[in-house]
C-alpha atoms as a PDB file:
ATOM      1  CA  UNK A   1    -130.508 168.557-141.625  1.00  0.00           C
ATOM      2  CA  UNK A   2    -133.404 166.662-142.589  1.00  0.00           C
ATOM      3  CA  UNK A   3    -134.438 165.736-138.847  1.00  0.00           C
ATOM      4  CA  UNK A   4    -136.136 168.692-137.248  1.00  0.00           C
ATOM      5  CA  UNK A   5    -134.829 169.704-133.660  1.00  0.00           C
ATOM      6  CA  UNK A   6    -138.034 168.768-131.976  1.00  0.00           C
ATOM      7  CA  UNK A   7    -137.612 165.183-133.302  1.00  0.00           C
ATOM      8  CA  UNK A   8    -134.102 164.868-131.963  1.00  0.00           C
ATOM      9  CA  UNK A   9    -135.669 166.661-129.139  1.00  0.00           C
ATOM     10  CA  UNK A  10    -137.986 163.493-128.702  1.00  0.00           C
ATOM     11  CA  UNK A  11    -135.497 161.333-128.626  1.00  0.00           C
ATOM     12  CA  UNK A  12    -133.451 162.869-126.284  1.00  0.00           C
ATOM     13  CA  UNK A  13    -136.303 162.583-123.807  1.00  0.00           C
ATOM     14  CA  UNK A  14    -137.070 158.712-124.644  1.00  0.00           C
ATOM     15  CA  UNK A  15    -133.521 157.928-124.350  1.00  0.00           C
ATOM     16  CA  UNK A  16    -133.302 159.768-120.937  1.00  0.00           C
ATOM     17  CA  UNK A  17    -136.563 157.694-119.743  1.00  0.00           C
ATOM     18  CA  UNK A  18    -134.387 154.401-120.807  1.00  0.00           C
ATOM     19  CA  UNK A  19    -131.662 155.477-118.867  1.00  0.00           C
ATOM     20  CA  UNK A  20    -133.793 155.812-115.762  1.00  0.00           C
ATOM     21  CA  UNK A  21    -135.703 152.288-117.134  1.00  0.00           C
ATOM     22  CA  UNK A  22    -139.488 154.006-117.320  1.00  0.00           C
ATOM     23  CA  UNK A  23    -141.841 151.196-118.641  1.00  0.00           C
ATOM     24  CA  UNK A  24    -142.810 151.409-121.976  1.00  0.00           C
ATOM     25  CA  UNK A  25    -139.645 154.037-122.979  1.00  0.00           C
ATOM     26  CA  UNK A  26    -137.704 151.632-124.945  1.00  0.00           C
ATOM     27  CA  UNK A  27    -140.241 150.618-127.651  1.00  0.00           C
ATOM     28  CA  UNK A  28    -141.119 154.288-127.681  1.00  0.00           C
ATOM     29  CA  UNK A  29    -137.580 154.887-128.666  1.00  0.00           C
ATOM     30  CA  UNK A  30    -137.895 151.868-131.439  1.00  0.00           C
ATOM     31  CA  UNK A  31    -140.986 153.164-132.797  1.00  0.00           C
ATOM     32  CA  UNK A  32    -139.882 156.406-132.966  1.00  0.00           C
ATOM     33  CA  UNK A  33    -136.648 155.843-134.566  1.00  0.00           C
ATOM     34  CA  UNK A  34    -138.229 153.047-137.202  1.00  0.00           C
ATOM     35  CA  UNK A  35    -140.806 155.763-137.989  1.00  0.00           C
ATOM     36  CA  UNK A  36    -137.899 158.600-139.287  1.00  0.00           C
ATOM     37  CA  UNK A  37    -136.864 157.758-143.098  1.00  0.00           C
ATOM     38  CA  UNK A  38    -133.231 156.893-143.750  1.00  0.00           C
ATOM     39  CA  UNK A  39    -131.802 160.721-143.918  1.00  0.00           C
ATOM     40  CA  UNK A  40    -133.699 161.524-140.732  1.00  0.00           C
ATOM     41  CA  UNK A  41    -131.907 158.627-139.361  1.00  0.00           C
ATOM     42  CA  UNK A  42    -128.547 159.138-140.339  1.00  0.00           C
ATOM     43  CA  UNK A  43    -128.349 163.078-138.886  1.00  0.00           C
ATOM     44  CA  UNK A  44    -129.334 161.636-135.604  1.00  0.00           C
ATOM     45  CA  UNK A  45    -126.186 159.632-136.193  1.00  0.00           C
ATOM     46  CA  UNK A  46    -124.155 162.253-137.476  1.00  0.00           C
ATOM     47  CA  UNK A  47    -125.535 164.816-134.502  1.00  0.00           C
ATOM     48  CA  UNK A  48    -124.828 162.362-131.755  1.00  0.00           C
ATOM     49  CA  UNK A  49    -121.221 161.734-132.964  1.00  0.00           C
ATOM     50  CA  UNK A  50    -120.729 165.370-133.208  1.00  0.00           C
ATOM     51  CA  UNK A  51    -121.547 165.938-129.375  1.00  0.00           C
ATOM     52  CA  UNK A  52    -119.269 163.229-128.869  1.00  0.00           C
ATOM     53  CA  UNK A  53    -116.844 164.378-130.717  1.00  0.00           C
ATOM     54  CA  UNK A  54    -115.918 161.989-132.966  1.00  0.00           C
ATOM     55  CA  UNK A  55    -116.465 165.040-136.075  1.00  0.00           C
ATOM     56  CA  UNK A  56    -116.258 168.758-135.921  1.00  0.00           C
ATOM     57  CA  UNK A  57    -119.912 170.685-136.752  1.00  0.00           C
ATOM     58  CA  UNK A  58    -118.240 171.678-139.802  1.00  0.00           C
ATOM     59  CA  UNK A  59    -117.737 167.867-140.734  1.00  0.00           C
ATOM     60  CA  UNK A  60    -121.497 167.311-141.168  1.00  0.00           C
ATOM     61  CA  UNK A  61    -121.332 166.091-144.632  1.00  0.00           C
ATOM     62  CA  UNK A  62    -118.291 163.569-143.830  1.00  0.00           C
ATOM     63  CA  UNK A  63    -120.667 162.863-140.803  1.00  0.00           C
ATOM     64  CA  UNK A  64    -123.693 161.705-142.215  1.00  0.00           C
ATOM     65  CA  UNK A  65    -121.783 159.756-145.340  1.00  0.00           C
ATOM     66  CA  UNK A  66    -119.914 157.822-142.554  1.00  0.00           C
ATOM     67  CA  UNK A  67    -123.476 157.211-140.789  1.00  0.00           C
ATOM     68  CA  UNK A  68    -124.995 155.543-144.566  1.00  0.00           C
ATOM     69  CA  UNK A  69    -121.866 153.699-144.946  1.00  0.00           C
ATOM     70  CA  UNK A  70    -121.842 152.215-141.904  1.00  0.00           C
ATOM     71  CA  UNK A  71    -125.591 151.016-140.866  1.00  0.00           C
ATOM     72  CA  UNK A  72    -125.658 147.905-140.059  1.00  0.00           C
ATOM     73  CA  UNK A  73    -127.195 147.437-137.578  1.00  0.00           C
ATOM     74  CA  UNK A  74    -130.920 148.910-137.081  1.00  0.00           C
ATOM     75  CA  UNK A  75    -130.473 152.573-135.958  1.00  0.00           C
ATOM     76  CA  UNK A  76    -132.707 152.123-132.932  1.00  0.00           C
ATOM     77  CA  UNK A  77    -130.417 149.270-131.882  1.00  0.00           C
ATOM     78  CA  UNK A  78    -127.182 151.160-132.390  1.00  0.00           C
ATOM     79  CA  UNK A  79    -128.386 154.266-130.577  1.00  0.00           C
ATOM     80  CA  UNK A  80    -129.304 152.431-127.450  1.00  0.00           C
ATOM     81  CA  UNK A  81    -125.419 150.903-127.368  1.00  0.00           C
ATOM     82  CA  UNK A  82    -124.349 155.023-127.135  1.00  0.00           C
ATOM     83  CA  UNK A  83    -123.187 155.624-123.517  1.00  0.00           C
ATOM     84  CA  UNK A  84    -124.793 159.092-122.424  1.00  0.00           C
ATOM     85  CA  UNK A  85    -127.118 158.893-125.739  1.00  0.00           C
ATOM     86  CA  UNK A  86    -128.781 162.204-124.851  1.00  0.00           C
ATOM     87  CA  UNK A  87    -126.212 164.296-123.673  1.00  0.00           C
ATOM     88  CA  UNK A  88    -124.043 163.354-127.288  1.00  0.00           C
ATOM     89  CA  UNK A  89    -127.533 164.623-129.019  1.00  0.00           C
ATOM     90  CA  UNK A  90    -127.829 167.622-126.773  1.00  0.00           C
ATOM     91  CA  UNK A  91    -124.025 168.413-127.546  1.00  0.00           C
ATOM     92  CA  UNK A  92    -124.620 167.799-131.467  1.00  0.00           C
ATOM     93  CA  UNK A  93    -127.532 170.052-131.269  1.00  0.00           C
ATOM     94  CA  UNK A  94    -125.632 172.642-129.514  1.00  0.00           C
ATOM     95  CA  UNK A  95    -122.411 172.188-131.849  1.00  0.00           C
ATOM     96  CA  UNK A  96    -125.048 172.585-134.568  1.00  0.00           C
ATOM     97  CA  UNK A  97    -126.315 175.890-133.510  1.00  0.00           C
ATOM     98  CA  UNK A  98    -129.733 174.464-132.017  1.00  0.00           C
ATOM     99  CA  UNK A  99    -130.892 174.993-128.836  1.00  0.00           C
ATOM    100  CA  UNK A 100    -131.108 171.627-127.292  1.00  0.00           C
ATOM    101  CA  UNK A 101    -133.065 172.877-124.367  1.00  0.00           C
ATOM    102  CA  UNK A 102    -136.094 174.302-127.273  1.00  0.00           C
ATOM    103  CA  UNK A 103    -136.148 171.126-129.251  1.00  0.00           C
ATOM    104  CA  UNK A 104    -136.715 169.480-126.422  1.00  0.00           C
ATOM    105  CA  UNK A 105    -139.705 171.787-124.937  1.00  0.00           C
ATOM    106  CA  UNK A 106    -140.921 171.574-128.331  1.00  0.00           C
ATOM    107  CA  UNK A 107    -140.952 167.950-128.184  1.00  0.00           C
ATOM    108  CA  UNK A 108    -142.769 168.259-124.659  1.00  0.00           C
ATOM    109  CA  UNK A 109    -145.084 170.419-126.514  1.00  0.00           C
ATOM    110  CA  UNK A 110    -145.653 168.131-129.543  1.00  0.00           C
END
């Protein structure tokens, strides 16, 4: 993966703040998000479908190709359309081998 954990960590907490409609958590989550290059962008893709089940962990590649081929709309603005955005990326994570709750108290940390 090109994204490291404690970025998808990041995320995970901005798009929980969303969900509970904190002030200021939403262009967090664009500027975060517009700030990762393009791979960075598509693994978060390809992690949140995997904790959602749409591919297997061992699909990554097929994963992230279906993420390029299919941006069209800005990442940031696709993410926030995901129902349960940070429990698919905690579930990718996991799938993934990562410990969801470290990349997320790294994140904290960061």
């Amino acid at each position: 993966m090109d994204i490291g954990a404690d970025q998808v960590g990041e995320v995970i907490l901005l798009a929980r703040e969303m969900t509970e409609q904190y002030t200021g958590a939403e262009e967090q989550f664009d500027g975060l998000i517009e700030g990762m290059n393009e791979d960075q962008r598509y693994d978060l893709v390809a992690l949140c479908w995997i904790g959602r089940g749409d591919f297997e962990p061992e699909e990554w590649d097929d994963a992230r190709r279906t993420a390029a081929e299919q941006a069209t709309l800005s990442t940031a603005d696709y993410l926030k359309g995901v129902d349960h955005l940070a429990e698919h990326l905690e579930a990718g994570l996991d799938a993934m081998g990562i410990s969801p709750t470290d990349a997320e108290d790294s994140a904290l940390e960061g």
